[in-house]
PDB file of N, CA and C in Angstrom:
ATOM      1  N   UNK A   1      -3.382 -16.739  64.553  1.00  0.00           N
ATOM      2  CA  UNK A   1      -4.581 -16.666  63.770  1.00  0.00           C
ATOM      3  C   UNK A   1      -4.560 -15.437  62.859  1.00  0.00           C
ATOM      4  N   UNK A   2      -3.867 -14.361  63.793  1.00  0.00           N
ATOM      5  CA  UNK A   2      -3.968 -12.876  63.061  1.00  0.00           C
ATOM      6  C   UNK A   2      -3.299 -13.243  61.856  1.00  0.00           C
ATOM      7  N   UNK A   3      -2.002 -13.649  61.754  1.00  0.00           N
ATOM      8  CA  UNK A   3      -0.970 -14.038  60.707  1.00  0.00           C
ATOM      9  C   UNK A   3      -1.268 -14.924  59.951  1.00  0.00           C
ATOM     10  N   UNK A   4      -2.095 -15.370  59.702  1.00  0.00           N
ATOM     11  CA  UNK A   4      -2.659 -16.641  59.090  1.00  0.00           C
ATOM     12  C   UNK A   4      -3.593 -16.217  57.972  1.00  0.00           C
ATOM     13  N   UNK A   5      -4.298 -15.328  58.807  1.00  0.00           N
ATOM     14  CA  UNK A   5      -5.292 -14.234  58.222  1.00  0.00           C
ATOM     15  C   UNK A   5      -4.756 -13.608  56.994  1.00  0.00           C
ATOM     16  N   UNK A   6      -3.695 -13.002  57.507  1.00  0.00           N
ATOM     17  CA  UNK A   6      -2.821 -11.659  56.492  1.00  0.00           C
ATOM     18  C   UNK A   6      -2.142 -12.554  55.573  1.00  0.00           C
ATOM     19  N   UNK A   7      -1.535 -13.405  56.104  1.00  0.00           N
ATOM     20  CA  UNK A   7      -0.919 -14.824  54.561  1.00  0.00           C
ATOM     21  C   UNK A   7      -1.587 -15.346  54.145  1.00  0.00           C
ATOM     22  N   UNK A   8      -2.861 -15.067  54.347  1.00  0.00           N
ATOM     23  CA  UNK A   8      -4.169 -15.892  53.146  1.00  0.00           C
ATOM     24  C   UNK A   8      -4.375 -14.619  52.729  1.00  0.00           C
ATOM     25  N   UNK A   9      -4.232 -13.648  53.085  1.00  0.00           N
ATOM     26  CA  UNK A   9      -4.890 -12.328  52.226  1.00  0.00           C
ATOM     27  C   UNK A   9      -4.208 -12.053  51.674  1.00  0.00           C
ATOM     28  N   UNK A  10      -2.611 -12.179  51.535  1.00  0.00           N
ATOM     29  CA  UNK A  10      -1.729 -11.890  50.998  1.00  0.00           C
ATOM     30  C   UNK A  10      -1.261 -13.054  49.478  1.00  0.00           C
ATOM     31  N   UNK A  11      -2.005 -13.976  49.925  1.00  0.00           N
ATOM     32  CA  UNK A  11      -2.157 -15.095  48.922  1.00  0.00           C
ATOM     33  C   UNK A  11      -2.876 -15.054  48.012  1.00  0.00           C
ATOM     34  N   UNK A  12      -4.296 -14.241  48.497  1.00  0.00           N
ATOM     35  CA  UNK A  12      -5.542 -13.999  47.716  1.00  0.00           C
ATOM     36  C   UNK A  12      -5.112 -13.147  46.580  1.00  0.00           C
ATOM     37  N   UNK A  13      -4.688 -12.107  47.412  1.00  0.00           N
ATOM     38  CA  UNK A  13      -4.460 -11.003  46.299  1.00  0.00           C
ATOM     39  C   UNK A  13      -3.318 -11.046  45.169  1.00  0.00           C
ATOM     40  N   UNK A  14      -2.263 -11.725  45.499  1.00  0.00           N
ATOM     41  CA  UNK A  14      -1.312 -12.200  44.806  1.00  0.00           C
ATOM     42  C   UNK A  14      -2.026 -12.428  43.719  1.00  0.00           C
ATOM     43  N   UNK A  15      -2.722 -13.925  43.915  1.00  0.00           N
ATOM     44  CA  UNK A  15      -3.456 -14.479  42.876  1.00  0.00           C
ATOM     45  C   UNK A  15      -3.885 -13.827  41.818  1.00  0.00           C
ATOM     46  N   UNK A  16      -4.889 -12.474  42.249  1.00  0.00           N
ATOM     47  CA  UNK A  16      -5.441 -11.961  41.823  1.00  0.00           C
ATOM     48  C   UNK A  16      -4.847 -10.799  41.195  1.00  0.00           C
ATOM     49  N   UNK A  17      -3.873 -10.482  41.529  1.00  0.00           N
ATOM     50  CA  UNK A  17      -3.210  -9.261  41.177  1.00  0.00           C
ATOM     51  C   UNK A  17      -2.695 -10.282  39.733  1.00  0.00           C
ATOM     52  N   UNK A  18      -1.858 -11.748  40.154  1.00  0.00           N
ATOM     53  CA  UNK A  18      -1.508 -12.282  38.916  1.00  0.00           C
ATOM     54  C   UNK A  18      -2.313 -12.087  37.533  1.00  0.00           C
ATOM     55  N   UNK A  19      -3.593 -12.795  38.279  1.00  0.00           N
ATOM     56  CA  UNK A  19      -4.424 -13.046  37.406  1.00  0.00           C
ATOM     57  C   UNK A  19      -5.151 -12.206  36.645  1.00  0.00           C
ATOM     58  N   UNK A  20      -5.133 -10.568  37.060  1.00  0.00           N
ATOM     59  CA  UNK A  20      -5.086  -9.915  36.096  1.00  0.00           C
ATOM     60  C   UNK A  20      -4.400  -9.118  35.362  1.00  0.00           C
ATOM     61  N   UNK A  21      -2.954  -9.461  35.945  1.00  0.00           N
ATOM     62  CA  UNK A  21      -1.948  -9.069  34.673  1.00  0.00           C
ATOM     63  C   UNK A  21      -2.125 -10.226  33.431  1.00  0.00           C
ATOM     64  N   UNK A  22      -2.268 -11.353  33.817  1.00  0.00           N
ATOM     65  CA  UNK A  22      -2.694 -12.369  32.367  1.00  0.00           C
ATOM     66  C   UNK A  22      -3.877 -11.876  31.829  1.00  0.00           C
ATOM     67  N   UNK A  23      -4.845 -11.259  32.343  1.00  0.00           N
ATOM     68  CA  UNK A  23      -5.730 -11.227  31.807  1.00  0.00           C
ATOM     69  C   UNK A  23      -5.333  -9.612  30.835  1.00  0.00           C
ATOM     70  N   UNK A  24      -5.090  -8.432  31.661  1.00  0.00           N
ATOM     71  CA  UNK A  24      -4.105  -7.758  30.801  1.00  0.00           C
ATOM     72  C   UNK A  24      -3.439  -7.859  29.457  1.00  0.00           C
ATOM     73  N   UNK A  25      -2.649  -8.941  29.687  1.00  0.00           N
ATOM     74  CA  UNK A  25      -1.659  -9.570  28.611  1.00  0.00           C
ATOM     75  C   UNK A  25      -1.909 -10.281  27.465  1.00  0.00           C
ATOM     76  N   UNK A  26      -3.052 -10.595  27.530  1.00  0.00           N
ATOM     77  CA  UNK A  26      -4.489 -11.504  26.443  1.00  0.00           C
ATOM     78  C   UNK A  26      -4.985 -10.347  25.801  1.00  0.00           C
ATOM     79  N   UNK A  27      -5.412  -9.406  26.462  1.00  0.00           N
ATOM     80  CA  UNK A  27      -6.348  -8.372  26.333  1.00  0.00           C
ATOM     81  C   UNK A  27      -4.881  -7.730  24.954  1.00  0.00           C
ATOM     82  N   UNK A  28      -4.291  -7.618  25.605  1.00  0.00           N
ATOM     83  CA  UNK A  28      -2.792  -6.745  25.048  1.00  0.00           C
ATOM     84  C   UNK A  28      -2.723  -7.631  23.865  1.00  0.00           C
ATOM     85  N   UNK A  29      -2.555  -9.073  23.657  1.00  0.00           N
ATOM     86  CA  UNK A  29      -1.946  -9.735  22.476  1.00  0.00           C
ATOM     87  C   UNK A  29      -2.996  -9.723  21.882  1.00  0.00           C
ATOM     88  N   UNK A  30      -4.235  -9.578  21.781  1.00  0.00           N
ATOM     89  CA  UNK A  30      -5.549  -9.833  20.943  1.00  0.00           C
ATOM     90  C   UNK A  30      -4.944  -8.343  20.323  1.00  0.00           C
ATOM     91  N   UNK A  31      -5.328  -7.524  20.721  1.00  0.00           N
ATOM     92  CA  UNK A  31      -5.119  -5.908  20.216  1.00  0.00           C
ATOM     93  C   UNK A  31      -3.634  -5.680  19.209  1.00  0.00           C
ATOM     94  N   UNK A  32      -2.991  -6.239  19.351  1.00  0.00           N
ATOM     95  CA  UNK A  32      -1.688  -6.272  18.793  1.00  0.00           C
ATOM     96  C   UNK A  32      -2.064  -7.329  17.356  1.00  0.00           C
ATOM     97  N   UNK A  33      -2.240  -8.479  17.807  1.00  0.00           N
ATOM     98  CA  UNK A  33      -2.873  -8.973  16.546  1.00  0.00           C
ATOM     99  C   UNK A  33      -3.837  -8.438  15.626  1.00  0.00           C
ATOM    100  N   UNK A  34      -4.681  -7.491  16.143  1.00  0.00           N
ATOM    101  CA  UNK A  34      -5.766  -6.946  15.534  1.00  0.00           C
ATOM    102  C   UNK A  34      -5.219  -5.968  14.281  1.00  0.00           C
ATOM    103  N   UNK A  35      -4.324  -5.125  15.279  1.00  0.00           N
ATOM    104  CA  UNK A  35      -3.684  -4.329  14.706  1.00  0.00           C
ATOM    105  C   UNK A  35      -2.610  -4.997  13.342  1.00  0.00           C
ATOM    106  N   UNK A  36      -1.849  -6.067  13.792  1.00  0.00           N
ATOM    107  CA  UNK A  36      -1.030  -6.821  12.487  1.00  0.00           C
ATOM    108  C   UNK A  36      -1.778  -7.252  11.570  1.00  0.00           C
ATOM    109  N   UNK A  37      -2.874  -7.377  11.780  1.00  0.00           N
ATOM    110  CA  UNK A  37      -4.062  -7.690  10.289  1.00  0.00           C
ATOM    111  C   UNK A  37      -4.629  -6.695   9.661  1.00  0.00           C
ATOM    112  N   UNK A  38      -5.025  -5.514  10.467  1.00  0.00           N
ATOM    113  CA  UNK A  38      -5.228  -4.473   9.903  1.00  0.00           C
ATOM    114  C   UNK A  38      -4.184  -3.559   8.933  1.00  0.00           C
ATOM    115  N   UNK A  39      -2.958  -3.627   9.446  1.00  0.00           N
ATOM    116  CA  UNK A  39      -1.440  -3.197   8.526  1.00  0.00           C
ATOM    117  C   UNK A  39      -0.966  -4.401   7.400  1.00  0.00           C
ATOM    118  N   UNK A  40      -1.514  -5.404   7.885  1.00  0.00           N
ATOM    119  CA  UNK A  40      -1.137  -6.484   6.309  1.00  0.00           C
ATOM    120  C   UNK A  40      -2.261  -6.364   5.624  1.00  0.00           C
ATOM    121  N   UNK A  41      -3.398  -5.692   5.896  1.00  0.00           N
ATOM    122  CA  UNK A  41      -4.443  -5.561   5.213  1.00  0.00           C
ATOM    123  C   UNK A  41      -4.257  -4.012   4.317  1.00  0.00           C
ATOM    124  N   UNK A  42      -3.898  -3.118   5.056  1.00  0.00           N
ATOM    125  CA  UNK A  42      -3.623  -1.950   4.337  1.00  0.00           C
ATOM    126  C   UNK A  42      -2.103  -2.251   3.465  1.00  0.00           C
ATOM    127  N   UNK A  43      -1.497  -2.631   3.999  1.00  0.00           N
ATOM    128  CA  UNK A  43      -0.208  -3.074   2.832  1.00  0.00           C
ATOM    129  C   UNK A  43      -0.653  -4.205   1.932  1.00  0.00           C
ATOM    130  N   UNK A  44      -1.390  -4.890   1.673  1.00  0.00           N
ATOM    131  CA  UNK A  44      -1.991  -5.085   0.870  1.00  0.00           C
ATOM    132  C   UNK A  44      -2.742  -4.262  -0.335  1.00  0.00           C
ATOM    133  N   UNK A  45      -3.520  -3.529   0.251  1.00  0.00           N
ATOM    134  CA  UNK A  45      -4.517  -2.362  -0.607  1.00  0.00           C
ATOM    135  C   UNK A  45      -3.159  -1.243  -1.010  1.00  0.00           C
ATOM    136  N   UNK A  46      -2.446  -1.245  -0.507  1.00  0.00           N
ATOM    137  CA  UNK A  46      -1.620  -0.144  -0.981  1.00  0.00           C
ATOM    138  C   UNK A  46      -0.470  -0.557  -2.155  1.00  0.00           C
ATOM    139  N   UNK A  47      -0.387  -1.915  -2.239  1.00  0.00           N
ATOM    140  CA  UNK A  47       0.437  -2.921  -3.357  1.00  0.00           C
ATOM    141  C   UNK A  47      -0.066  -3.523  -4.286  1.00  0.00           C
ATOM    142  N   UNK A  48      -2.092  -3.400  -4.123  1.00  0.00           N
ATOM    143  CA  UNK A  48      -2.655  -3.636  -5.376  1.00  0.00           C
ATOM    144  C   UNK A  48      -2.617  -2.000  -5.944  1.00  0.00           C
ATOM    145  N   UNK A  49      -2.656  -0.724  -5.196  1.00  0.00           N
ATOM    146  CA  UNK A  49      -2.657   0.463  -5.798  1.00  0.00           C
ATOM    147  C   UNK A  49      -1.821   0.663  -6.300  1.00  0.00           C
ATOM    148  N   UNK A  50      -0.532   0.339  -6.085  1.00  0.00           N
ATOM    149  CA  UNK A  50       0.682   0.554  -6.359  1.00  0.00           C
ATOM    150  C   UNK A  50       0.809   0.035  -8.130  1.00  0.00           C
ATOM    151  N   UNK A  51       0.367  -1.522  -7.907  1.00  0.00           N
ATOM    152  CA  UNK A  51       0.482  -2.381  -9.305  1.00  0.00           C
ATOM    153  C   UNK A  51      -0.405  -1.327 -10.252  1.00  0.00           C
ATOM    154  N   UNK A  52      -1.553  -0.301  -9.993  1.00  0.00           N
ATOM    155  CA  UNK A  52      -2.805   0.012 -10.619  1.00  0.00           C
ATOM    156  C   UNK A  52      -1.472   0.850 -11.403  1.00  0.00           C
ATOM    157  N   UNK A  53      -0.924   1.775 -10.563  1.00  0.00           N
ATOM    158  CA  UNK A  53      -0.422   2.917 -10.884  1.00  0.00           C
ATOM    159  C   UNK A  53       0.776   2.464 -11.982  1.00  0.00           C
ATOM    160  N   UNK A  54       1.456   1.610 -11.454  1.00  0.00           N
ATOM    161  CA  UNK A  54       2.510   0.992 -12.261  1.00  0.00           C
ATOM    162  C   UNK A  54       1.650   0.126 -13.863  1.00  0.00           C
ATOM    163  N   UNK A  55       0.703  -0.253 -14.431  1.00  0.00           N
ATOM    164  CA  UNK A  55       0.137  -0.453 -15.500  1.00  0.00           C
ATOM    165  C   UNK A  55      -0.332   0.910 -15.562  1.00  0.00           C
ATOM    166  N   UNK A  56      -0.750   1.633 -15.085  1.00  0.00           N
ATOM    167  CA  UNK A  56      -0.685   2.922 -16.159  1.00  0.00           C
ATOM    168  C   UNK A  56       0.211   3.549 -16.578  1.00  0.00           C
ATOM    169  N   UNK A  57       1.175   3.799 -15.254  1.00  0.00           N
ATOM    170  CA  UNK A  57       2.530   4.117 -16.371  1.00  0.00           C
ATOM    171  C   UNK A  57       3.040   3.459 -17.477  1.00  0.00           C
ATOM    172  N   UNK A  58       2.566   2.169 -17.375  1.00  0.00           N
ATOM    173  CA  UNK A  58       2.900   1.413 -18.233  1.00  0.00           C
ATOM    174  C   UNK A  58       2.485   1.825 -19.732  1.00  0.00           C
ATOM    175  N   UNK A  59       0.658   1.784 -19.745  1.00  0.00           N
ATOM    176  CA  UNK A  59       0.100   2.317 -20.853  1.00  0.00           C
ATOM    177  C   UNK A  59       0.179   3.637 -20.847  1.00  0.00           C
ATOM    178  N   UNK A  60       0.845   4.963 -20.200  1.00  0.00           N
ATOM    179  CA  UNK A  60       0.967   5.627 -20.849  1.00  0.00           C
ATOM    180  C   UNK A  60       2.455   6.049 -21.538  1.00  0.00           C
ATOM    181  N   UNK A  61       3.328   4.974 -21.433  1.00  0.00           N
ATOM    182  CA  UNK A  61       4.251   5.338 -21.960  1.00  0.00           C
ATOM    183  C   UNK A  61       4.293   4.799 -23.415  1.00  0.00           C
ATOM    184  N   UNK A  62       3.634   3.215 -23.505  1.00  0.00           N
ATOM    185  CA  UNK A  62       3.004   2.801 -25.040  1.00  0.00           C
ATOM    186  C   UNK A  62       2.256   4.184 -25.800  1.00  0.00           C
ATOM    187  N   UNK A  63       1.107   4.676 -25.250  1.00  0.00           N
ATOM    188  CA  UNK A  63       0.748   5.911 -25.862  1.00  0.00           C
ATOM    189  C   UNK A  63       1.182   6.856 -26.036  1.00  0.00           C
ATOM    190  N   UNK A  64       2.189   6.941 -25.116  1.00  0.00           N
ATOM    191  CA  UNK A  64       3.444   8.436 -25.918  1.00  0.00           C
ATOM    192  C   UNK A  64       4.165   7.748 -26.794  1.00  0.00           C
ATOM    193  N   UNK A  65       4.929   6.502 -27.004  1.00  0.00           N
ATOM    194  CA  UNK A  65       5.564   6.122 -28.337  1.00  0.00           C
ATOM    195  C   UNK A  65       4.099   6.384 -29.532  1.00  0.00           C
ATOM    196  N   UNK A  66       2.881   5.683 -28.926  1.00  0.00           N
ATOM    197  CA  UNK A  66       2.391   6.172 -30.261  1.00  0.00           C
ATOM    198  C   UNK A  66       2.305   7.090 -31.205  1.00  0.00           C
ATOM    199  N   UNK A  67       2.074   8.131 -29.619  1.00  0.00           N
ATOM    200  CA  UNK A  67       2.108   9.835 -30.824  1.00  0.00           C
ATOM    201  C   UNK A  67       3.626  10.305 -30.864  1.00  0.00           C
ATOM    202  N   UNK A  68       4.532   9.449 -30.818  1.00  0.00           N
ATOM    203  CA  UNK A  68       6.029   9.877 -31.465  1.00  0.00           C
ATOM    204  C   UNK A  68       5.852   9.543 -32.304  1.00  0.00           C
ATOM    205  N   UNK A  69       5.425   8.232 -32.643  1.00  0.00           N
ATOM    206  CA  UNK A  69       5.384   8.009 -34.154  1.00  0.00           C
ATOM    207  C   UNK A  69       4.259   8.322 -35.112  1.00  0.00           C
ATOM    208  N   UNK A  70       3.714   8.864 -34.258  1.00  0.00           N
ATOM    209  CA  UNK A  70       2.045   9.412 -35.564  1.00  0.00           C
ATOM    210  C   UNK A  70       2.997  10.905 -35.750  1.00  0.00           C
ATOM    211  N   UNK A  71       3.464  11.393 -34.863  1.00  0.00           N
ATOM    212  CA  UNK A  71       4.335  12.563 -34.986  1.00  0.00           C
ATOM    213  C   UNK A  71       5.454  12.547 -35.840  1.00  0.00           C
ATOM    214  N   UNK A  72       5.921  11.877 -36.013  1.00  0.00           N
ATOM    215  CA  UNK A  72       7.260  11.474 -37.189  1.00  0.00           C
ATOM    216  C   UNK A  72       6.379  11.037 -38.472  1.00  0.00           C
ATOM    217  N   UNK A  73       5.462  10.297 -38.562  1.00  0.00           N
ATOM    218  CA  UNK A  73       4.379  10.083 -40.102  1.00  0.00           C
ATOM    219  C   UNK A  73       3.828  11.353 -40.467  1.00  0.00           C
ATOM    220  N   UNK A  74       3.397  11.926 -39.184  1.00  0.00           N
ATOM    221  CA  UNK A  74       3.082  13.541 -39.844  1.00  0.00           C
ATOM    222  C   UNK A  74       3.991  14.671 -40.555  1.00  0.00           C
ATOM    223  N   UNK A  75       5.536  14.390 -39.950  1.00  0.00           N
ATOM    224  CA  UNK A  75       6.334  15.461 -39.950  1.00  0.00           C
ATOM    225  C   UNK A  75       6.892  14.658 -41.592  1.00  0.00           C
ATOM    226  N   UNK A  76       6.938  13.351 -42.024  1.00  0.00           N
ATOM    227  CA  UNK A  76       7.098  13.006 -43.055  1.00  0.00           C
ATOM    228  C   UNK A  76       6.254  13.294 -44.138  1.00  0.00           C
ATOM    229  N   UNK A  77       5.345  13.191 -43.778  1.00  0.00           N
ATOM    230  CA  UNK A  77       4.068  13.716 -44.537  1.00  0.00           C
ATOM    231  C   UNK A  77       3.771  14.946 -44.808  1.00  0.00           C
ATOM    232  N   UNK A  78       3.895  15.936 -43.912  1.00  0.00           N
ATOM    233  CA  UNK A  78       4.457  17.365 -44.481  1.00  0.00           C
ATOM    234  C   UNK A  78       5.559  17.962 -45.254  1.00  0.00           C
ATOM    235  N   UNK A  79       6.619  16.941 -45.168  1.00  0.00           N
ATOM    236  CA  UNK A  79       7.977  17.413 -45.403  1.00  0.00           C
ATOM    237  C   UNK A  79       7.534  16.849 -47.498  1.00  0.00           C
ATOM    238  N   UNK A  80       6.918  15.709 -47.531  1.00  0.00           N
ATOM    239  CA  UNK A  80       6.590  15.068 -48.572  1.00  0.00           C
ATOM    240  C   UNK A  80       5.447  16.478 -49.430  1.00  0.00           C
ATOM    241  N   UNK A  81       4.781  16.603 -48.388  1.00  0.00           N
ATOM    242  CA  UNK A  81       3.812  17.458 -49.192  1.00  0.00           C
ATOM    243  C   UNK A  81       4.540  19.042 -49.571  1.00  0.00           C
ATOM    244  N   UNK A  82       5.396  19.548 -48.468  1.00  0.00           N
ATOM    245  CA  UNK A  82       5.819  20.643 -48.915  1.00  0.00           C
ATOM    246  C   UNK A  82       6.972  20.750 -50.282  1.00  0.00           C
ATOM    247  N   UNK A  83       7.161  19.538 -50.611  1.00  0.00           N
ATOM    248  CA  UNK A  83       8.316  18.912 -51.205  1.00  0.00           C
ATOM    249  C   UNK A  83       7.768  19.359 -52.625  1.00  0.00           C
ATOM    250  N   UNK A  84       6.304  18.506 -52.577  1.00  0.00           N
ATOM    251  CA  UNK A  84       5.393  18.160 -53.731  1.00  0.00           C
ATOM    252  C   UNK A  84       5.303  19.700 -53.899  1.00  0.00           C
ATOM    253  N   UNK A  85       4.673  20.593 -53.296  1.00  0.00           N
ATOM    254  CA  UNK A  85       4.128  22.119 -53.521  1.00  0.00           C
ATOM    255  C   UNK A  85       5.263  22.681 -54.151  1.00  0.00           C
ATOM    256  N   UNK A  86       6.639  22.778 -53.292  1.00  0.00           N
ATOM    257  CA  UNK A  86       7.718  23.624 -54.062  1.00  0.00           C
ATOM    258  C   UNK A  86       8.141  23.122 -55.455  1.00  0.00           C
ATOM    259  N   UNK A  87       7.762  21.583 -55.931  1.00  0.00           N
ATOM    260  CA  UNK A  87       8.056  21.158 -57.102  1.00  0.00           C
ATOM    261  C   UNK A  87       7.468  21.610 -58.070  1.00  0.00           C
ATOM    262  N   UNK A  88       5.980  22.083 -58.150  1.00  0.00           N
ATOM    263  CA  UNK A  88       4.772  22.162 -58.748  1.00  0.00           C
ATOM    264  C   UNK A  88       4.835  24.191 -58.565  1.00  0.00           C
ATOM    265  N   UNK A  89       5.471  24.532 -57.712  1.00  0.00           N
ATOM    266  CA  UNK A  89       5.395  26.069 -57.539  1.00  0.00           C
ATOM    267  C   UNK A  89       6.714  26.878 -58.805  1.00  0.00           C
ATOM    268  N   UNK A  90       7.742  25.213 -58.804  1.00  0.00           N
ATOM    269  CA  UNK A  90       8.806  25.888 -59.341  1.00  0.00           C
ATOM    270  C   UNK A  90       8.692  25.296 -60.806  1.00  0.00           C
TER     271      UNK A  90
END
């Protein structure tokens, strides 16, 4: 009877010891998933920032060709005008 006792208690707890390592292990894969949505969510936000940064480099490298070339119309435009002055001086 004694032994009968202790192999049902020993059965019980088994169970139970099982049953909350699964329950553990649920607990564990929910949290892990949580976490993989939260990192495809920030790698997300960090690859639309990324694109932000990459169109501005973009436009600011169009706007430095611009003022190369407003810079070369100017430096023509001086070179024209100083041209005109030394003609008119001499």
């Amino acid at each position: 009877m004694k032994n009968l006792f202790n192999g049902m208690f020993l059965i019980v707890l088994s169970m139970a010891l099982f049953a909350s390592c699964a329950d553990v292990s649920e607990k564990f894969e929910e949290k892990i998933n949580e976490l993989s949505n939260k990192t495809d969510k920030l790698d997300s936000l960090v690859n639309k920032e990324f694109d932000k940064v990459l169109a501005l480099d973009s436009i600011i490298n169009l706007e430095g060709d611009k003022v190369k070339k407003l810079d070369s119309l100017i430096n023509n435009s001086s070179s024209k005008l100083d041209s005109i002055a030394n003609e008119k001086l001499n």
